[in-house]
ModelCIF file with pLDDT and N, C-alpha, C, O atoms, coordinates in Angstrom:
data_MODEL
#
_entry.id   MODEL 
#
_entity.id                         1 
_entity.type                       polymer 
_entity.pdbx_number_of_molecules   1 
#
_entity_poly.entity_id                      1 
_entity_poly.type                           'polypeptide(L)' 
_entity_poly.nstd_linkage                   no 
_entity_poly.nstd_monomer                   no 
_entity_poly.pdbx_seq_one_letter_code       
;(UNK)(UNK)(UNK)(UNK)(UNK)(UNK)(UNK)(UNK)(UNK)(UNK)(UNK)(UNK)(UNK)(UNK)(UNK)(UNK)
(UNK)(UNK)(UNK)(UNK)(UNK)(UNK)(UNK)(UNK)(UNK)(UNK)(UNK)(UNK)(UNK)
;
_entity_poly.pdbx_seq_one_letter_code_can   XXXXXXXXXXXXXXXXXXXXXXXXXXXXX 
_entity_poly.pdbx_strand_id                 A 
#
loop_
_entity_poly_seq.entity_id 
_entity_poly_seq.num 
_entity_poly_seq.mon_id 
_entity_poly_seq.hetero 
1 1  UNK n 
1 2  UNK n 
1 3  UNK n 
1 4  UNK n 
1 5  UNK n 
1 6  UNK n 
1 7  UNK n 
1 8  UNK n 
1 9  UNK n 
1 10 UNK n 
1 11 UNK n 
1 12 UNK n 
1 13 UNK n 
1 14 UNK n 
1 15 UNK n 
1 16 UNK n 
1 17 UNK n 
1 18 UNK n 
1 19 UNK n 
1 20 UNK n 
1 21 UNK n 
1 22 UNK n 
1 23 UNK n 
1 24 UNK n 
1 25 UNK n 
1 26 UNK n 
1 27 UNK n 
1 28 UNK n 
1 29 UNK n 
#
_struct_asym.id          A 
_struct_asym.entity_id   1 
#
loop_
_ma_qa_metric.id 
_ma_qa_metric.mode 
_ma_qa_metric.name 
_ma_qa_metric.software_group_id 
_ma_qa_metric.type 
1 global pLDDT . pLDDT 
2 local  pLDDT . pLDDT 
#
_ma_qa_metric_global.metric_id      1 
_ma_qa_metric_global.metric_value   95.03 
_ma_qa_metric_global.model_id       1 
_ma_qa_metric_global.ordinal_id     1 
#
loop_
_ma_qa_metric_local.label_asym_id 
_ma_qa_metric_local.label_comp_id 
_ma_qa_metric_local.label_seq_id 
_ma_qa_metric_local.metric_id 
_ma_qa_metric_local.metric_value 
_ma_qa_metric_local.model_id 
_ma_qa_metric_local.ordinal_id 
A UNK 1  2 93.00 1 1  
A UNK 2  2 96.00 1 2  
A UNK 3  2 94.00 1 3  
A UNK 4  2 96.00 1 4  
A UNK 5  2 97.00 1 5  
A UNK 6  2 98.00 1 6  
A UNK 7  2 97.00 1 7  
A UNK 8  2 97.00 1 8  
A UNK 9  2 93.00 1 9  
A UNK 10 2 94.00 1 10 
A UNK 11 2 96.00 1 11 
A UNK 12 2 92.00 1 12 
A UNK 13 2 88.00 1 13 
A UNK 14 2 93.00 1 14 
A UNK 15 2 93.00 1 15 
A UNK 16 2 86.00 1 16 
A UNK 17 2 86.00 1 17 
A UNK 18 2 93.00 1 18 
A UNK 19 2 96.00 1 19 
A UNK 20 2 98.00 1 20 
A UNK 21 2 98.00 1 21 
A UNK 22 2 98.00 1 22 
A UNK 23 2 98.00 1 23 
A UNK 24 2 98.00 1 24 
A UNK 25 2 98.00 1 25 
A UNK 26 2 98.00 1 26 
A UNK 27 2 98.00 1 27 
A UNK 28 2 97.00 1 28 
A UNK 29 2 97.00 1 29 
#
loop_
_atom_site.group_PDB 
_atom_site.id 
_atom_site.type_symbol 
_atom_site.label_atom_id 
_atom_site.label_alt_id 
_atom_site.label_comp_id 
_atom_site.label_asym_id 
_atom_site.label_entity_id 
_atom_site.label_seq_id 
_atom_site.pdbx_PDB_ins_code 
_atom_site.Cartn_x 
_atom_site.Cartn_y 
_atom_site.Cartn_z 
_atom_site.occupancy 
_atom_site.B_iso_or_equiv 
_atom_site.pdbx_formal_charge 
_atom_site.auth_seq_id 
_atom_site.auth_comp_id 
_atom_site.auth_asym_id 
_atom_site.auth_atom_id 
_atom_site.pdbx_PDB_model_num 
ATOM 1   N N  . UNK A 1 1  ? 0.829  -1.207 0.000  1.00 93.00 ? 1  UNK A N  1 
ATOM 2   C CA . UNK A 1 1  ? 0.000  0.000  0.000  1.00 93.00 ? 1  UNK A CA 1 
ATOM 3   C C  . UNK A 1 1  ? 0.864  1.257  0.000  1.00 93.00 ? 1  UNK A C  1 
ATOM 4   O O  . UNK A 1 1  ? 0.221  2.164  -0.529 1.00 93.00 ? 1  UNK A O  1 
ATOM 5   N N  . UNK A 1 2  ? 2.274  1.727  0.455  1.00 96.00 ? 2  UNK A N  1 
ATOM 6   C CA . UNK A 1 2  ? 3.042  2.173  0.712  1.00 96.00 ? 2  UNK A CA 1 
ATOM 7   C C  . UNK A 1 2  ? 4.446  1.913  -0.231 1.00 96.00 ? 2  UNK A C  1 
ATOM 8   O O  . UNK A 1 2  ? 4.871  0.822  -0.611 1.00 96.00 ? 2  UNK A O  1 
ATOM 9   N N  . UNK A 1 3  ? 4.923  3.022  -0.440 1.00 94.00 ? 3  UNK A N  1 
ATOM 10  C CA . UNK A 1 3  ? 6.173  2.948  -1.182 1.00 94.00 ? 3  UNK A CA 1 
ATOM 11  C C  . UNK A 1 3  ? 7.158  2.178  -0.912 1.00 94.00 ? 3  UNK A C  1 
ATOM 12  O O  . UNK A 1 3  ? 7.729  1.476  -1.747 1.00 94.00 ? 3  UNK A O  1 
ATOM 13  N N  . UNK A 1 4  ? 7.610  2.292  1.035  1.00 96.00 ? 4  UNK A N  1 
ATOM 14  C CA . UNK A 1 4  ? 8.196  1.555  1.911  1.00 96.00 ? 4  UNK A CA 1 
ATOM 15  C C  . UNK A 1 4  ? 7.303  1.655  3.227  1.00 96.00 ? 4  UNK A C  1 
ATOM 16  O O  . UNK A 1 4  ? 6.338  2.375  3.488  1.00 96.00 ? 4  UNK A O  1 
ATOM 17  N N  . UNK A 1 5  ? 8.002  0.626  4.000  1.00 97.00 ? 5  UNK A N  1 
ATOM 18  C CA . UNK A 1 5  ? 7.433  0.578  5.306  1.00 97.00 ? 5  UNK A CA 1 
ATOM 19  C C  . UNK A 1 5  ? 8.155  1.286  6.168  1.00 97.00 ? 5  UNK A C  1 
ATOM 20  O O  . UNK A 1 5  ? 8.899  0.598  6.868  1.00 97.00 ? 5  UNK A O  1 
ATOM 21  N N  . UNK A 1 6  ? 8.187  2.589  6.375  1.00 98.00 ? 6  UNK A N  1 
ATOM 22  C CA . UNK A 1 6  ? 8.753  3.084  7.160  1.00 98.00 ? 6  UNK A CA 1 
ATOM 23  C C  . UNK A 1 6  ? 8.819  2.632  8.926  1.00 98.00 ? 6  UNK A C  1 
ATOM 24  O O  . UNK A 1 6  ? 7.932  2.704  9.777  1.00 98.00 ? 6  UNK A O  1 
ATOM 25  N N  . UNK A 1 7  ? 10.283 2.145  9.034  1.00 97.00 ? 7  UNK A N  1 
ATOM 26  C CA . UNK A 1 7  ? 10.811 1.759  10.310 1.00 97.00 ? 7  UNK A CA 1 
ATOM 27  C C  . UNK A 1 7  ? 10.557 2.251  11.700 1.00 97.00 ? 7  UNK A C  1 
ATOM 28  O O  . UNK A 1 7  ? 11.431 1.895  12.491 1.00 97.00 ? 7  UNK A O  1 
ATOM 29  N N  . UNK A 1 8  ? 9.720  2.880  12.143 1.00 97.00 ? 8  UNK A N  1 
ATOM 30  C CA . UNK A 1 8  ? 10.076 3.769  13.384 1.00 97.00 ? 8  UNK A CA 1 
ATOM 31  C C  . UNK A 1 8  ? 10.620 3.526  14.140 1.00 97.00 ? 8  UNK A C  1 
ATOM 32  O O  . UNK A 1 8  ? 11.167 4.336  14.889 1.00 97.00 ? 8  UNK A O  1 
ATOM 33  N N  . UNK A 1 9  ? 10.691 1.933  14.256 1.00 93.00 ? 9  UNK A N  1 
ATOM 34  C CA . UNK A 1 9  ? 11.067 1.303  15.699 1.00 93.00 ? 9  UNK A CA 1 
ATOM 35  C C  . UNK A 1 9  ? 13.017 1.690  15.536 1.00 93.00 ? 9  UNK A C  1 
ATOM 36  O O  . UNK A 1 9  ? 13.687 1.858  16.555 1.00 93.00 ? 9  UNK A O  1 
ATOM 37  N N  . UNK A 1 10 ? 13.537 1.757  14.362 1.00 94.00 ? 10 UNK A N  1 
ATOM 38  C CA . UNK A 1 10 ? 14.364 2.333  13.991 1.00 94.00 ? 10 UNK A CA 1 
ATOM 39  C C  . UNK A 1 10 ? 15.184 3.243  15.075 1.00 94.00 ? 10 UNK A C  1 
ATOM 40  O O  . UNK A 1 10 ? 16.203 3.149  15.759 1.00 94.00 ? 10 UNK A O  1 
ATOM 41  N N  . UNK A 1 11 ? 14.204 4.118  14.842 1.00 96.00 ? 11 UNK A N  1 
ATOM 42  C CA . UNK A 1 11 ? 14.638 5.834  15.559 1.00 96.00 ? 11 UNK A CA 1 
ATOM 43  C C  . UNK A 1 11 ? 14.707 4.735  16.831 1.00 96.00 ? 11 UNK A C  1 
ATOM 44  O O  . UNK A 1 11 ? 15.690 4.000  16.924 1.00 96.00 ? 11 UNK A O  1 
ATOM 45  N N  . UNK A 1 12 ? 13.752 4.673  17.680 1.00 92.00 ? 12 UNK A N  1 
ATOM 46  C CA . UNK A 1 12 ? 13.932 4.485  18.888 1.00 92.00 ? 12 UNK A CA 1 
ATOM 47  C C  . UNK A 1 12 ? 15.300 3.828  19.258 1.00 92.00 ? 12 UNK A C  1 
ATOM 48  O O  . UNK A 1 12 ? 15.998 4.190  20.205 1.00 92.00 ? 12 UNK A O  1 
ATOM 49  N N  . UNK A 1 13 ? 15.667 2.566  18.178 1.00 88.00 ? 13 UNK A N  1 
ATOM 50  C CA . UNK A 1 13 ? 16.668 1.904  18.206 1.00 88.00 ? 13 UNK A CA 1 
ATOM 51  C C  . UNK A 1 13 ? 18.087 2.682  18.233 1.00 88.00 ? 13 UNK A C  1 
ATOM 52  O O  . UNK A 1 13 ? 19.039 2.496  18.992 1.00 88.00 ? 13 UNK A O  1 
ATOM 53  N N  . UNK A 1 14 ? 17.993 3.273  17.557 1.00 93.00 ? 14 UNK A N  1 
ATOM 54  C CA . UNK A 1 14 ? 19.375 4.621  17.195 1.00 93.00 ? 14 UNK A CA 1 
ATOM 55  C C  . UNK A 1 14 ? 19.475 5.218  17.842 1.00 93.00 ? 14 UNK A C  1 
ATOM 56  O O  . UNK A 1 14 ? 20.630 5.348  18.248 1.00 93.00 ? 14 UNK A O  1 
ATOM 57  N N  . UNK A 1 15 ? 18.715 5.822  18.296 1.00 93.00 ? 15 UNK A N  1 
ATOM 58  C CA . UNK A 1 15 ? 19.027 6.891  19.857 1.00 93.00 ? 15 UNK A CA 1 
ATOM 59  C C  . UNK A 1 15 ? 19.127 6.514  21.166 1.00 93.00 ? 15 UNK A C  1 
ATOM 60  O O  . UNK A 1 15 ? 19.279 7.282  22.117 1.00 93.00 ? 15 UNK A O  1 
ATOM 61  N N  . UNK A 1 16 ? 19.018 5.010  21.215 1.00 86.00 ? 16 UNK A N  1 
ATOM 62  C CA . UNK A 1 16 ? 19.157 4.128  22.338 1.00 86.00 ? 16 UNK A CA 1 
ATOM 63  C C  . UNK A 1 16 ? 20.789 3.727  21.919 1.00 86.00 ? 16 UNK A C  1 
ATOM 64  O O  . UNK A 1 16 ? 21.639 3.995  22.769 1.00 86.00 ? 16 UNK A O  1 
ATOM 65  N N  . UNK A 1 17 ? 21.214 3.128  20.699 1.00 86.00 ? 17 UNK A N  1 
ATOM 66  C CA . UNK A 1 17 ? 22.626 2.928  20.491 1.00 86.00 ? 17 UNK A CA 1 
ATOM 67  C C  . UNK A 1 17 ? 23.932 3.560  19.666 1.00 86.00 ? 17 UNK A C  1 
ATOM 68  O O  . UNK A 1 17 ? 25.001 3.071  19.302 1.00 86.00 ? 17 UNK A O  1 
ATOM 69  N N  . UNK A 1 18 ? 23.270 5.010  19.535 1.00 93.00 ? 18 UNK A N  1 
ATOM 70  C CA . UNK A 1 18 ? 24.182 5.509  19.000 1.00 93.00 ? 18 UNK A CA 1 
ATOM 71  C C  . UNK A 1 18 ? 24.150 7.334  19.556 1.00 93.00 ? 18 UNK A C  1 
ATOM 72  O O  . UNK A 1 18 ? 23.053 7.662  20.007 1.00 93.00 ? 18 UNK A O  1 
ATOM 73  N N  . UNK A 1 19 ? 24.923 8.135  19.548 1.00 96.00 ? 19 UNK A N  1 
ATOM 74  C CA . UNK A 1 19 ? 25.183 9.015  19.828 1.00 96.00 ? 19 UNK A CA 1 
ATOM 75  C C  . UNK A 1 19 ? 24.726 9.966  18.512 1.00 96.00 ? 19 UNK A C  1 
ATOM 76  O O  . UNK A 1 19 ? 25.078 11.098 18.841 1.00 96.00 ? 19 UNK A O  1 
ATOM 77  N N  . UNK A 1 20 ? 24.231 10.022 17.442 1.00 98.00 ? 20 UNK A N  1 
ATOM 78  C CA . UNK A 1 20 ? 24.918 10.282 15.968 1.00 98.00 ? 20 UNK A CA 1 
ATOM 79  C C  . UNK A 1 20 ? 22.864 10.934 15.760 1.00 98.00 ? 20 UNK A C  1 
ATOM 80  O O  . UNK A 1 20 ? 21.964 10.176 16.123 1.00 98.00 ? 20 UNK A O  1 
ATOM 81  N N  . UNK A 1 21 ? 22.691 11.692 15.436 1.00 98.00 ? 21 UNK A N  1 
ATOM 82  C CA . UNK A 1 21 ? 21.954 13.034 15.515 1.00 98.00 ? 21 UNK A CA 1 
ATOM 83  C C  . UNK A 1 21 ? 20.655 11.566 14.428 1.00 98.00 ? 21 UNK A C  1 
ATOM 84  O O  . UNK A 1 21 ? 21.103 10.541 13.915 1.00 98.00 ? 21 UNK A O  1 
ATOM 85  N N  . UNK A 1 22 ? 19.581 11.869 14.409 1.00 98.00 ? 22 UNK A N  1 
ATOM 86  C CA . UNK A 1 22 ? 18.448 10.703 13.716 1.00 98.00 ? 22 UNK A CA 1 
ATOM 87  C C  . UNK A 1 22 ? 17.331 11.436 12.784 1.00 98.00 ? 22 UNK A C  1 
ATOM 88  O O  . UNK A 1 22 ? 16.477 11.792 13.595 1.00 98.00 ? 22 UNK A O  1 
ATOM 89  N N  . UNK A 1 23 ? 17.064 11.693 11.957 1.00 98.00 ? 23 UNK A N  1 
ATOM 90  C CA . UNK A 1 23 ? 15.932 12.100 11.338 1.00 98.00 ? 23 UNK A CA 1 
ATOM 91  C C  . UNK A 1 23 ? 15.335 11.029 10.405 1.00 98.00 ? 23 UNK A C  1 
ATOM 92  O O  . UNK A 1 23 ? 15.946 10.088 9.898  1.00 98.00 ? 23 UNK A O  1 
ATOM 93  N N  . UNK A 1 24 ? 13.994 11.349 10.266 1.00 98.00 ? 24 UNK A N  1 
ATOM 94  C CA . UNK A 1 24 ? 13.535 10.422 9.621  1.00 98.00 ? 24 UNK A CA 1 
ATOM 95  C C  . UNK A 1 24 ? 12.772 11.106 8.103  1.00 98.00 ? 24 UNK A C  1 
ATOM 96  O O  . UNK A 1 24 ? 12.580 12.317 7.999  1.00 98.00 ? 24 UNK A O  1 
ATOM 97  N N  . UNK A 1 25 ? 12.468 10.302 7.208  1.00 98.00 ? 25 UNK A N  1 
ATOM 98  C CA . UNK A 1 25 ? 12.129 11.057 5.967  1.00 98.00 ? 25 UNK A CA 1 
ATOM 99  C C  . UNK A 1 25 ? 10.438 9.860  5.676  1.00 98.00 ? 25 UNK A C  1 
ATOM 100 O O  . UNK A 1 25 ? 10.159 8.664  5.593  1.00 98.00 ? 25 UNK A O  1 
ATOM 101 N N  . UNK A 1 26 ? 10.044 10.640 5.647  1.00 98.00 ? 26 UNK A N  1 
ATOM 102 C CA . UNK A 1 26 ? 8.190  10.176 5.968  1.00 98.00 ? 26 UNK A CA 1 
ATOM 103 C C  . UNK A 1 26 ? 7.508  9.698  4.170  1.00 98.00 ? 26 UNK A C  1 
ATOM 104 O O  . UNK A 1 26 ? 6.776  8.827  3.701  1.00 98.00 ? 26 UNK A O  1 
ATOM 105 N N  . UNK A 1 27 ? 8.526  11.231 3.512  1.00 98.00 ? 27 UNK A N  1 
ATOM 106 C CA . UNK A 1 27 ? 8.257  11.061 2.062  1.00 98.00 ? 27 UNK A CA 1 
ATOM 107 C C  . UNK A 1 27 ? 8.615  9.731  1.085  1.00 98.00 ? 27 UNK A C  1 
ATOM 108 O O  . UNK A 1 27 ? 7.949  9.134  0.239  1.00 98.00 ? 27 UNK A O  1 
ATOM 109 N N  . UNK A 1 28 ? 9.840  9.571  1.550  1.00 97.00 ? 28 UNK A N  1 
ATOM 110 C CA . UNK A 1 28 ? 10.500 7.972  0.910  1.00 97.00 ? 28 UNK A CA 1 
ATOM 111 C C  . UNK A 1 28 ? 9.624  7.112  1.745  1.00 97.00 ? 28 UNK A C  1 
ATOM 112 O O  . UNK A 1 28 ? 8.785  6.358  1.251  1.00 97.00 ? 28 UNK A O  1 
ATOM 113 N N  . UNK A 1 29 ? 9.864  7.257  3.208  1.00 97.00 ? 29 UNK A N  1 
ATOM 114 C CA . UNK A 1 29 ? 9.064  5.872  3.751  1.00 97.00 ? 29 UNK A CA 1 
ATOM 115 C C  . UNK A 1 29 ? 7.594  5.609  3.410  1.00 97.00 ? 29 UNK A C  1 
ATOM 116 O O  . UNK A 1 29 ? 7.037  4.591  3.820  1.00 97.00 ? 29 UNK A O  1 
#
């Protein structure tokens, strides 16, 4: 139904193991 399935669980994941700044792009996902 969607272009991609955008990840969110992602973000949460990244800012739990990485230090390194996260944005997400809604348009691709």
């Amino acid at each position: 139904y969607t272009r991609s399935t955008l990840d969110l669980s992602s973000v949460a994941i990244l800012k739990e193991v990485t230090h390194l700044p996260v944005i997400v792009d809604p348009s691709h996902g």
